[in-house]
Protein backbone atom coordinates (compact mmCIF):
# COMPACT_ATOMS: atom_id res chain seq x y z
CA UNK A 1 -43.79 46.13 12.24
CA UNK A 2 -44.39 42.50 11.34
CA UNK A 3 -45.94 40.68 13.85
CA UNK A 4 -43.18 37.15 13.80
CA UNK A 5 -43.88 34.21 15.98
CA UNK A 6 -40.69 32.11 17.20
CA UNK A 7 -41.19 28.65 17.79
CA UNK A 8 -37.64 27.02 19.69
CA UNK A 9 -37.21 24.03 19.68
CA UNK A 10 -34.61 20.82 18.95
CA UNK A 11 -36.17 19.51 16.22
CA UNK A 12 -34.89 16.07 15.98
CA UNK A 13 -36.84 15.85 14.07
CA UNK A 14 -38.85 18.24 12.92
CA UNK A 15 -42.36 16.40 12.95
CA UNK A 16 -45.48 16.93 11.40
CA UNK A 17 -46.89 18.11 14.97
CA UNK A 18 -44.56 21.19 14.83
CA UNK A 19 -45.48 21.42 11.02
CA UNK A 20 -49.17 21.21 12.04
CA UNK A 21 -48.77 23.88 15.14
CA UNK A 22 -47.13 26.52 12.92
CA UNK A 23 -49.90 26.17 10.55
CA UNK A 24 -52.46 26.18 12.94
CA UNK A 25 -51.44 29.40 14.48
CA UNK A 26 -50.21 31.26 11.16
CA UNK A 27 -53.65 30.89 10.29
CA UNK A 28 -55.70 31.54 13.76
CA UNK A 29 -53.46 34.28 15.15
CA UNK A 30 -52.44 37.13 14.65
CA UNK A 31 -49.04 36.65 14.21
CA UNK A 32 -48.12 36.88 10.17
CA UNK A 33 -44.60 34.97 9.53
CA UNK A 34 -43.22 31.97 12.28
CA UNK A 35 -39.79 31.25 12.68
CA UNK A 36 -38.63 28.05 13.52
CA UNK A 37 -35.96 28.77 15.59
CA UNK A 38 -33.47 25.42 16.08
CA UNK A 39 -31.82 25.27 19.31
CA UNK A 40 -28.10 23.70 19.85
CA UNK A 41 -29.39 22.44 23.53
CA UNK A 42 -32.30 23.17 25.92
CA UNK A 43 -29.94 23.37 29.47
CA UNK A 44 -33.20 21.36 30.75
CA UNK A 45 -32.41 18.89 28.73
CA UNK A 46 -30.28 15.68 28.34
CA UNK A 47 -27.63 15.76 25.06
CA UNK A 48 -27.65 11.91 23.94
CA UNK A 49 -30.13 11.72 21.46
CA UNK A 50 -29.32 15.21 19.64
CA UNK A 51 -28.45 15.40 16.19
CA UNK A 52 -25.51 17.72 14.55
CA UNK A 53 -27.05 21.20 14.35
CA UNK A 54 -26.87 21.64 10.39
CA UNK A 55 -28.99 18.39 10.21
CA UNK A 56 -31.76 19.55 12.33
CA UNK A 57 -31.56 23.23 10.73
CA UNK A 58 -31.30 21.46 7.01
CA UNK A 59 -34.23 18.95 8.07
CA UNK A 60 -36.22 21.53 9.15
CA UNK A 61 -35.82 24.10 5.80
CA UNK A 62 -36.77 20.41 4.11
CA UNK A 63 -40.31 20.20 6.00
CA UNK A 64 -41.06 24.42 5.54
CA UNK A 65 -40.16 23.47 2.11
CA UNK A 66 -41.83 26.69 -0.08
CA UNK A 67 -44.11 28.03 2.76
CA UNK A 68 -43.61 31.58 2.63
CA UNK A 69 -45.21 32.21 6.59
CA UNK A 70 -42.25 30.37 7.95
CA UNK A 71 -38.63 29.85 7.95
CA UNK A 72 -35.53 28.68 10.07
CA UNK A 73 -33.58 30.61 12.37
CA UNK A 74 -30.10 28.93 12.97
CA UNK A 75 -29.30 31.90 15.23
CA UNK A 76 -28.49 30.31 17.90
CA UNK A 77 -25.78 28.21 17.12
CA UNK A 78 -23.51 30.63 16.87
CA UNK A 79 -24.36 32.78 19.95
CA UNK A 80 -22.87 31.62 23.69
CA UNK A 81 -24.42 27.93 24.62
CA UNK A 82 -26.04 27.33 26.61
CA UNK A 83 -28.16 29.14 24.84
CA UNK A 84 -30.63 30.83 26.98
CA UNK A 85 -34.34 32.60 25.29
CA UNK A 86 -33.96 36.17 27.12
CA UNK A 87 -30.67 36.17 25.21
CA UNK A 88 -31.57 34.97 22.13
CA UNK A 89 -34.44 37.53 21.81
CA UNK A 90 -32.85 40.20 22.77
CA UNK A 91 -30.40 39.78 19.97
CA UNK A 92 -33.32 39.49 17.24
CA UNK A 93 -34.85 42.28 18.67
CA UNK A 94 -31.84 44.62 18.29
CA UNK A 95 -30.91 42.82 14.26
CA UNK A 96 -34.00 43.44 13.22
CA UNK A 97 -36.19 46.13 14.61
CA UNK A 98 -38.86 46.32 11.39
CA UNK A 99 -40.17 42.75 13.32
CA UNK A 100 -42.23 42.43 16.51
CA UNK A 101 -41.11 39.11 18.19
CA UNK A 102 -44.16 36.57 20.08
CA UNK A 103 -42.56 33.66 21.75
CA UNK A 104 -44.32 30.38 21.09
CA UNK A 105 -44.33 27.60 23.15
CA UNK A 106 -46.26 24.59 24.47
CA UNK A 107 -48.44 24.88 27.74
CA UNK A 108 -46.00 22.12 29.14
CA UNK A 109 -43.07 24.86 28.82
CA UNK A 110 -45.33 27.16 30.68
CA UNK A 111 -45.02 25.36 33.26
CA UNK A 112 -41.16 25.48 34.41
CA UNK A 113 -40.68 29.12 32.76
CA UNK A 114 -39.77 29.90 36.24
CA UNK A 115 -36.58 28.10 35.92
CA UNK A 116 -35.74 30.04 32.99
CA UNK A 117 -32.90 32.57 32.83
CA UNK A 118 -34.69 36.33 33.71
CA UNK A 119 -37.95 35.52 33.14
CA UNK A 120 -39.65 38.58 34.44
CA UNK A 121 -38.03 40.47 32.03
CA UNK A 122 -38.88 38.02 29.00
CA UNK A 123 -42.35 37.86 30.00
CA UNK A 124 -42.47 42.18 30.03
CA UNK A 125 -40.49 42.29 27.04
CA UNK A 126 -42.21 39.61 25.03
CA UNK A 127 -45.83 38.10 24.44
CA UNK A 128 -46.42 34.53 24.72
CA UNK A 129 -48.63 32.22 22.38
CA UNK A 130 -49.44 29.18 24.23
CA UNK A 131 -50.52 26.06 22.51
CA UNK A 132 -52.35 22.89 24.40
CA UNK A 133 -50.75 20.13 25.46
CA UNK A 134 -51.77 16.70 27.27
CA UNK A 135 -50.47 16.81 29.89
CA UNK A 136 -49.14 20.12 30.55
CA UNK A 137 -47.75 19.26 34.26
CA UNK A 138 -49.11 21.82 37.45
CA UNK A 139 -48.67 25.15 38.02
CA UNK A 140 -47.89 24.38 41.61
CA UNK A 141 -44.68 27.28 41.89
CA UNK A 142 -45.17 30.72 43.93
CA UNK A 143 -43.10 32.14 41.55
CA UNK A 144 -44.07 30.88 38.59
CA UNK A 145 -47.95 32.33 39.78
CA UNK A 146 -46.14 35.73 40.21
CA UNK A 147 -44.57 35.47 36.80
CA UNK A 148 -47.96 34.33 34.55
CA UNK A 149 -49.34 37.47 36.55
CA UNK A 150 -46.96 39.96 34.57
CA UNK A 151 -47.44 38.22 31.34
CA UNK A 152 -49.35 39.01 28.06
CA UNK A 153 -50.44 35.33 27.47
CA UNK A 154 -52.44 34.32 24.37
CA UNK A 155 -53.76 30.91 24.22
CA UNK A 156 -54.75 29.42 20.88
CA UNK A 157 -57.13 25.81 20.60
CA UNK A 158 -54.68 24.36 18.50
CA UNK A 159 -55.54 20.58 17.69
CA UNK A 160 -53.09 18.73 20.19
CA UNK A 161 -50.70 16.78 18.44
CA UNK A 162 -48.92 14.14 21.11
CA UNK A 163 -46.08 13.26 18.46
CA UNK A 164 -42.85 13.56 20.11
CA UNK A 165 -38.90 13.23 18.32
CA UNK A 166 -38.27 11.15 21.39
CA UNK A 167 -41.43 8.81 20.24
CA UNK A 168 -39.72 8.87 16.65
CA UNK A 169 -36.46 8.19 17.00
CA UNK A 170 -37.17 5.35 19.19
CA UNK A 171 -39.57 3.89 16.62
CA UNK A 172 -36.78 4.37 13.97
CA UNK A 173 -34.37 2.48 16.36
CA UNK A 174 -36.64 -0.27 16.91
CA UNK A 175 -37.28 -0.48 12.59
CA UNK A 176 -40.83 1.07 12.56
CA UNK A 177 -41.66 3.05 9.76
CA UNK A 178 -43.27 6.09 11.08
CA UNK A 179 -42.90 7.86 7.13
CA UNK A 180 -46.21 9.85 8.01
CA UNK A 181 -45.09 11.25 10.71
CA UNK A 182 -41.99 13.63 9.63
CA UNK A 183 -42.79 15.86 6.03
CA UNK A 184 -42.41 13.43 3.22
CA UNK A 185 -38.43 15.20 2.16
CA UNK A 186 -37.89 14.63 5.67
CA UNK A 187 -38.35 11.12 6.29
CA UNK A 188 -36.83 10.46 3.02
CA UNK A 189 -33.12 12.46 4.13
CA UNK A 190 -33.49 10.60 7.76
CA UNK A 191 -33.55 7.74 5.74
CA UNK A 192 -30.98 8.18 3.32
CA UNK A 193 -28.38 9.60 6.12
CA UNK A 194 -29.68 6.42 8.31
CA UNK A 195 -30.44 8.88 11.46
CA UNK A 196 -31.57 7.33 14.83
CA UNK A 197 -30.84 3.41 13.54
């Protein structure tokens, strides 16, 4: 079984804080391959701001570049949206059973897993690699306790990287360059396409 790490998330952009996380914990865990799996829309989240789907999924193959520990996962944009995590893994579990799948996600995501669909079952089914975050928000929920309790959580001291797409794209709208923060082939296609002007 290969031990595969999938990291959700909008990308928009891809940043060289997910670049950095992915790194981090292909090297400090024991997970061997991380897929960056690009999401058409968190349901927690607003729509505005998103990018088309193949440029987030193209951006992001631009930033793994040759790296053979990681690659994109455009799965799901084409399965039902909203797209919910309990689904999504259970269809990668059943296409490709040679891979055991880790869920990776931010301490701040930790945090409001109970409002996620079924997430007793995803937190049975699946172990969790948390990575630190600022300000990660409270664990304040009864059932959100009673979920953590059932969980197989790993938590790696990944260097905390407070870059955000929101911080980015709002710098690009306001003419900042921010070229260091996005992979150089990145920055360089969000310029050409003039994304987030």
């Amino acid at each position: 079984m290969t031990e595969t790490g999938l990291f959700f998330g909008s990308f928009n952009p891809v940043h060289i804080g997910h670049m950095a996380i992915a790194n981090y914990i292909a090297e400090y865990s024991s997970l061997k391959e991380i897929w960056f799996v690009v999401s058409p829309h968190n349901p927690l989240k607003s729509k505005e701001t998103l990018l088309g789907d193949r440029d987030r999924v193209y951006m992001t193959e631009l930033a793994i570049g040759d790296d053979k520990r990681f690659r994109v996962c455009d799965v799901e944009l084409s399965l039902p949206q909203p797209s919910y995590t309990i689904d999504t893994l259970t269809y990668l579990t059943e296409k490709y059973p040679s891979h055991r799948f880790t869920l990776i996600m931010g301490e701040d995501n930790l945090t409001t897993l109970h409002k996620w669909k079924n997430p007793e079952e995803l937190v049975k089914r699946y172990p969790i690699v948390v990575y630190p975050r600022l300000n990660p928000g409270r664990k304040s929920s009864k059932r959100l306790s009673e979920i953590l309790t059932m969980a197989s959580l790993r938590e790696v001291s990944a260097p905390m990287m407070e870059i955000s797409g929101t911080f980015i794209r709002n710098a690009i709208r306001e003419g900042k360059d921010v070229s260091w923060f996005v992979p150089a082939p990145v920055w360089k296609y969000i310029r050409e396409m003039h994304f987030y002007e």
